[in-house]
C-alpha atoms as a PDB file:
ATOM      1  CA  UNK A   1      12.472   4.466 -12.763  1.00  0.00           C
ATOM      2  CA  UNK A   2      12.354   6.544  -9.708  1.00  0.00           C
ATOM      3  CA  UNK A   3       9.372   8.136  -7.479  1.00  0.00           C
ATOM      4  CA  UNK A   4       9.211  11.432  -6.496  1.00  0.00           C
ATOM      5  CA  UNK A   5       8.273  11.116  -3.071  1.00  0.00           C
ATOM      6  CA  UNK A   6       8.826  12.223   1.171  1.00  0.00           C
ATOM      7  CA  UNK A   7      10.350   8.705   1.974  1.00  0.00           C
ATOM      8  CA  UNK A   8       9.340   8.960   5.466  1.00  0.00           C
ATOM      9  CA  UNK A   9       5.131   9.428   4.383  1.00  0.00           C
ATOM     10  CA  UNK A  10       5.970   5.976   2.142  1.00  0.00           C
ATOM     11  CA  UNK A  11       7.775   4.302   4.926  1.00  0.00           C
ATOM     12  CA  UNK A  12       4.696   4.918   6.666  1.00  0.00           C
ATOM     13  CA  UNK A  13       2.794   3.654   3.807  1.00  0.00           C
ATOM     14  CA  UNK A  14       4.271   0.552   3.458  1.00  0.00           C
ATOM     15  CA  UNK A  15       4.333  -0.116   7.569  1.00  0.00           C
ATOM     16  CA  UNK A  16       0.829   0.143   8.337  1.00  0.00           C
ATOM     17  CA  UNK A  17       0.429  -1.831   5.191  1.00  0.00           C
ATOM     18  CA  UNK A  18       2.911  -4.494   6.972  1.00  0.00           C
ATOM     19  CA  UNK A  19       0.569  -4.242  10.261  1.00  0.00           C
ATOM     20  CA  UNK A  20      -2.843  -5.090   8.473  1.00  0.00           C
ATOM     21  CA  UNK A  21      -1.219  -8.159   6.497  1.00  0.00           C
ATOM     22  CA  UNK A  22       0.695  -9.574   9.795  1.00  0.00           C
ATOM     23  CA  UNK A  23      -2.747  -8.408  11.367  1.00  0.00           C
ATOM     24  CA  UNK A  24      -4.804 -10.709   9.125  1.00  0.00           C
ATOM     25  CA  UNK A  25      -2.492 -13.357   9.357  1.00  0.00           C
ATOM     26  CA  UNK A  26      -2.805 -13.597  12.753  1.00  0.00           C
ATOM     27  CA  UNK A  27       0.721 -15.074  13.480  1.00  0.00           C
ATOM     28  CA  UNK A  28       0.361 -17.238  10.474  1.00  0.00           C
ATOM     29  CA  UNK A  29       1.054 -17.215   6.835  1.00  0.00           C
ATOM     30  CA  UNK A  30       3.495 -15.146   4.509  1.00  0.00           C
ATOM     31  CA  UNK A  31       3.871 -11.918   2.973  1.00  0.00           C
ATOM     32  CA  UNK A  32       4.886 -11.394  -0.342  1.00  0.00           C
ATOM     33  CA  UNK A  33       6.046  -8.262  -2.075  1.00  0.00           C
ATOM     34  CA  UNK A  34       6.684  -7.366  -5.330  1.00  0.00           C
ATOM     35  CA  UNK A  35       7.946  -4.361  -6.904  1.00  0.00           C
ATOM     36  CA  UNK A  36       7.402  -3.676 -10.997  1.00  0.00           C
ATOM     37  CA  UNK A  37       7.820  -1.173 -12.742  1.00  0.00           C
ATOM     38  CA  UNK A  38       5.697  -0.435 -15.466  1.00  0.00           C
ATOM     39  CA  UNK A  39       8.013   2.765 -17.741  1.00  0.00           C
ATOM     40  CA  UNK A  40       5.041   2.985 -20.243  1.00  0.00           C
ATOM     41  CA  UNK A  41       2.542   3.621 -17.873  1.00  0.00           C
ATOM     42  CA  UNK A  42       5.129   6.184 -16.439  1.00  0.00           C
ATOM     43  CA  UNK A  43       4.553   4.067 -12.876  1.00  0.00           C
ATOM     44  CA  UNK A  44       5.825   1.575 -10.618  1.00  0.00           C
ATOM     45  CA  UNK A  45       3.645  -0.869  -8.542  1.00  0.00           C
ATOM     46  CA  UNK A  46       4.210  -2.231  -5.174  1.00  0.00           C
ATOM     47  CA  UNK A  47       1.869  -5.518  -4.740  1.00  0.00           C
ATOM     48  CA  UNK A  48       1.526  -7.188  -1.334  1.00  0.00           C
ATOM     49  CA  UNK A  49       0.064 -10.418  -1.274  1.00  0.00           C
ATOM     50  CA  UNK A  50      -1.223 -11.777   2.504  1.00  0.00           C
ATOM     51  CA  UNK A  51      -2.392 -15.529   3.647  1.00  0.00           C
ATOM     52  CA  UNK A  52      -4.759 -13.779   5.600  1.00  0.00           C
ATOM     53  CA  UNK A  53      -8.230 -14.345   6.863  1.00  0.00           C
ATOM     54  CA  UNK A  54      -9.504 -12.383   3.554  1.00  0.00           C
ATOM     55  CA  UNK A  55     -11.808  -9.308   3.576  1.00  0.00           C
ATOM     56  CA  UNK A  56     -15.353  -9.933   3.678  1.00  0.00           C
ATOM     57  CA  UNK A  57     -17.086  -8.591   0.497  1.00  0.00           C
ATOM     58  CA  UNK A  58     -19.483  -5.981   2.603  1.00  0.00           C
ATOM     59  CA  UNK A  59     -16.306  -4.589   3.623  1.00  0.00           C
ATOM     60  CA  UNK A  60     -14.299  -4.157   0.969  1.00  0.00           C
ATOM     61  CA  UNK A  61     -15.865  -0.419   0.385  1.00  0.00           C
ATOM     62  CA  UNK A  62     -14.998   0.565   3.563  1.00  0.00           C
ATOM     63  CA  UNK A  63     -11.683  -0.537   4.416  1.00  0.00           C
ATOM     64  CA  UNK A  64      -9.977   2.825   3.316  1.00  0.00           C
ATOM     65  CA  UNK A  65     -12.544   4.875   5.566  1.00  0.00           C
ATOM     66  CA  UNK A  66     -11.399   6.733   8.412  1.00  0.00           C
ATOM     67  CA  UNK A  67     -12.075   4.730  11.654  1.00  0.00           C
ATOM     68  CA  UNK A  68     -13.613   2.005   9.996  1.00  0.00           C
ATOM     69  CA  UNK A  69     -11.910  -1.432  11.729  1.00  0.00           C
ATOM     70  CA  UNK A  70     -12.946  -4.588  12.310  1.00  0.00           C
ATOM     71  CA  UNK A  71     -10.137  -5.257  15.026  1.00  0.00           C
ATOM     72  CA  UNK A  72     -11.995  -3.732  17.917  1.00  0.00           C
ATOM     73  CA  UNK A  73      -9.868  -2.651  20.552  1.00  0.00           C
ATOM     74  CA  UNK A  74      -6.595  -3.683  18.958  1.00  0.00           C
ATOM     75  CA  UNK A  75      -7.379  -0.917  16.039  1.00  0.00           C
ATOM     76  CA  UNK A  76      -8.341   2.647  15.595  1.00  0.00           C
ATOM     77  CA  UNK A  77      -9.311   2.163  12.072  1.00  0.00           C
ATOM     78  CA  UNK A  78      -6.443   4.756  10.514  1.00  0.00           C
ATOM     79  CA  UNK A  79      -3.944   2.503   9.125  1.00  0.00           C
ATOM     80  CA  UNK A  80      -5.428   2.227   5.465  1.00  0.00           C
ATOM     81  CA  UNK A  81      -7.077   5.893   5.946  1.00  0.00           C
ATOM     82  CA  UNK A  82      -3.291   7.077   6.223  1.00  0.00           C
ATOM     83  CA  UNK A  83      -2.149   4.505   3.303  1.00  0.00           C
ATOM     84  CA  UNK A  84      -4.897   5.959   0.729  1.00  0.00           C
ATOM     85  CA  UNK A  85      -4.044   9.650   1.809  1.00  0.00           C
ATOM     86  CA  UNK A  86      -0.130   9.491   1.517  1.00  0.00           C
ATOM     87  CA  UNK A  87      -0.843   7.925  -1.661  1.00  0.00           C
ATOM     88  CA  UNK A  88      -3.050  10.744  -2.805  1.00  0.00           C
ATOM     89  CA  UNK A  89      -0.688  13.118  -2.243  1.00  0.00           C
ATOM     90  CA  UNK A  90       1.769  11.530  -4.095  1.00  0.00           C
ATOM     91  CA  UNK A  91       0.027  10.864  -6.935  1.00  0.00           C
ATOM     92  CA  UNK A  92      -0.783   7.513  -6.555  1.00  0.00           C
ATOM     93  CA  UNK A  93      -3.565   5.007  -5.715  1.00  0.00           C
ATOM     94  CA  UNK A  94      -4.071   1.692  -4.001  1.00  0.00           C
ATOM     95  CA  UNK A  95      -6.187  -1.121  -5.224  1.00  0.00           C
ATOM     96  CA  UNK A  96      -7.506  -3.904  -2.803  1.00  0.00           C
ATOM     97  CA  UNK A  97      -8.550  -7.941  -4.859  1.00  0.00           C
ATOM     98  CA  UNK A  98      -9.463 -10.130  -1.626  1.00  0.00           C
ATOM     99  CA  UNK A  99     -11.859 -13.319  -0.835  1.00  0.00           C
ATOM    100  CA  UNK A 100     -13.285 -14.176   2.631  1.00  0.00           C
ATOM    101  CA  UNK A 101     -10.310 -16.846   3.714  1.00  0.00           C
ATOM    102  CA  UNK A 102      -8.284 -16.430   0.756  1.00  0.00           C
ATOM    103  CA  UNK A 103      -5.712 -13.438   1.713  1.00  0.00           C
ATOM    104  CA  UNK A 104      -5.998 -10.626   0.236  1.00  0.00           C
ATOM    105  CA  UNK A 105      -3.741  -8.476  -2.139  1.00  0.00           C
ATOM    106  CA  UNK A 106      -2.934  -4.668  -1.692  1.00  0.00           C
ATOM    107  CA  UNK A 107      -1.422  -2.807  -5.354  1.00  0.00           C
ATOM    108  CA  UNK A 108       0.217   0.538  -4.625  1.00  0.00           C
ATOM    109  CA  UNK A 109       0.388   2.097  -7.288  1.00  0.00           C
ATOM    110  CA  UNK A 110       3.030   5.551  -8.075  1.00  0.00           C
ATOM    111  CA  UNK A 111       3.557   7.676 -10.358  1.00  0.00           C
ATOM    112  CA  UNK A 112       7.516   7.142 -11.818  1.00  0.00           C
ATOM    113  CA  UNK A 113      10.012   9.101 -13.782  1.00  0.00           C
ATOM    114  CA  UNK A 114      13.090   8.125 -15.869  1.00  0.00           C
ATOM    115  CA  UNK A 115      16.420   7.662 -13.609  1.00  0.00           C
ATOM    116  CA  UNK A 116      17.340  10.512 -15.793  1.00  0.00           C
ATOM    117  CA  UNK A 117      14.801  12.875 -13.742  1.00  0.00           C
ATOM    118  CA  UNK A 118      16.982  11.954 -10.701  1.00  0.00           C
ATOM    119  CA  UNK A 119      20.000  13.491 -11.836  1.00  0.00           C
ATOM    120  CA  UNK A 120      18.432  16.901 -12.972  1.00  0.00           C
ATOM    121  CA  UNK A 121      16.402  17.171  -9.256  1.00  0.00           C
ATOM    122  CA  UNK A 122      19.689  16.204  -7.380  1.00  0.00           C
ATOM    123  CA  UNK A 123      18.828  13.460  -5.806  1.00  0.00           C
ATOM    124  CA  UNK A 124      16.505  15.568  -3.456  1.00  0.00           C
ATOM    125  CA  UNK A 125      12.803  13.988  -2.552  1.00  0.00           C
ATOM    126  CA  UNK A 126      13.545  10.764  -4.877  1.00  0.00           C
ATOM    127  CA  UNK A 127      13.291   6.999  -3.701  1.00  0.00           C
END
């Protein structure tokens, strides 16, 4: 499977997705990633798993809103406001599952076409 998508917008994605993990793990833990792909759903998922501190539940609805940071000076609060808007434009979605000390676990989820698709756009705008 393959995703139409600007590889630079997803490598942005997927770094200040990096940031807020190592963030929350505050120089401890691991980060896990997973990539599936899921060809009857027409999608592939991108799950990142943190040993973090956890998001507290009054949180979790704002964690995608734009300056919205619980960091205080060491964030602006755009990092997951970029991540959901990328996403959007692609196509896709992110989901959030996280308890208060427990880490937390990001699922990005895009839309995905057969490898065939590759071949008849050329290569251009696939990862």
């Amino acid at each position: 499977m393959v995703v139409h998508a600007d590889p630079n917008q997803l490598q942005q994605v997927f770094l200040n997705m990096i940031i807020t993990a190592r963030d929350a793990m505050d120089g401890e833990g691991e980060l896990r990633i997973e990539t599936r792909e899921r060809p009857r759903e027409r999608r592939v998922e991108i799950v990142m798993h943190d040993e973090g501190c956890g998001i507290p539940q009054e949180n979790m609805e704002r964690i995608f809103e734009p300056f919205f940071s619980t960091k205080g000076d060491r964030g602006n609060g755009l990092g997951l406001a970029a991540v959901r808007s990328i996403l959007e434009e692609h196509g896709g979605t992110v989901r959030v599952e996280s308890s208060e000390g427990g880490g937390s676990t990001f699922t990005v989820i895009l839309p995905a076409f057969p490898r065939s698709a590759l071949e008849r756009e050329g290569g251009r705008g696939m990862v």
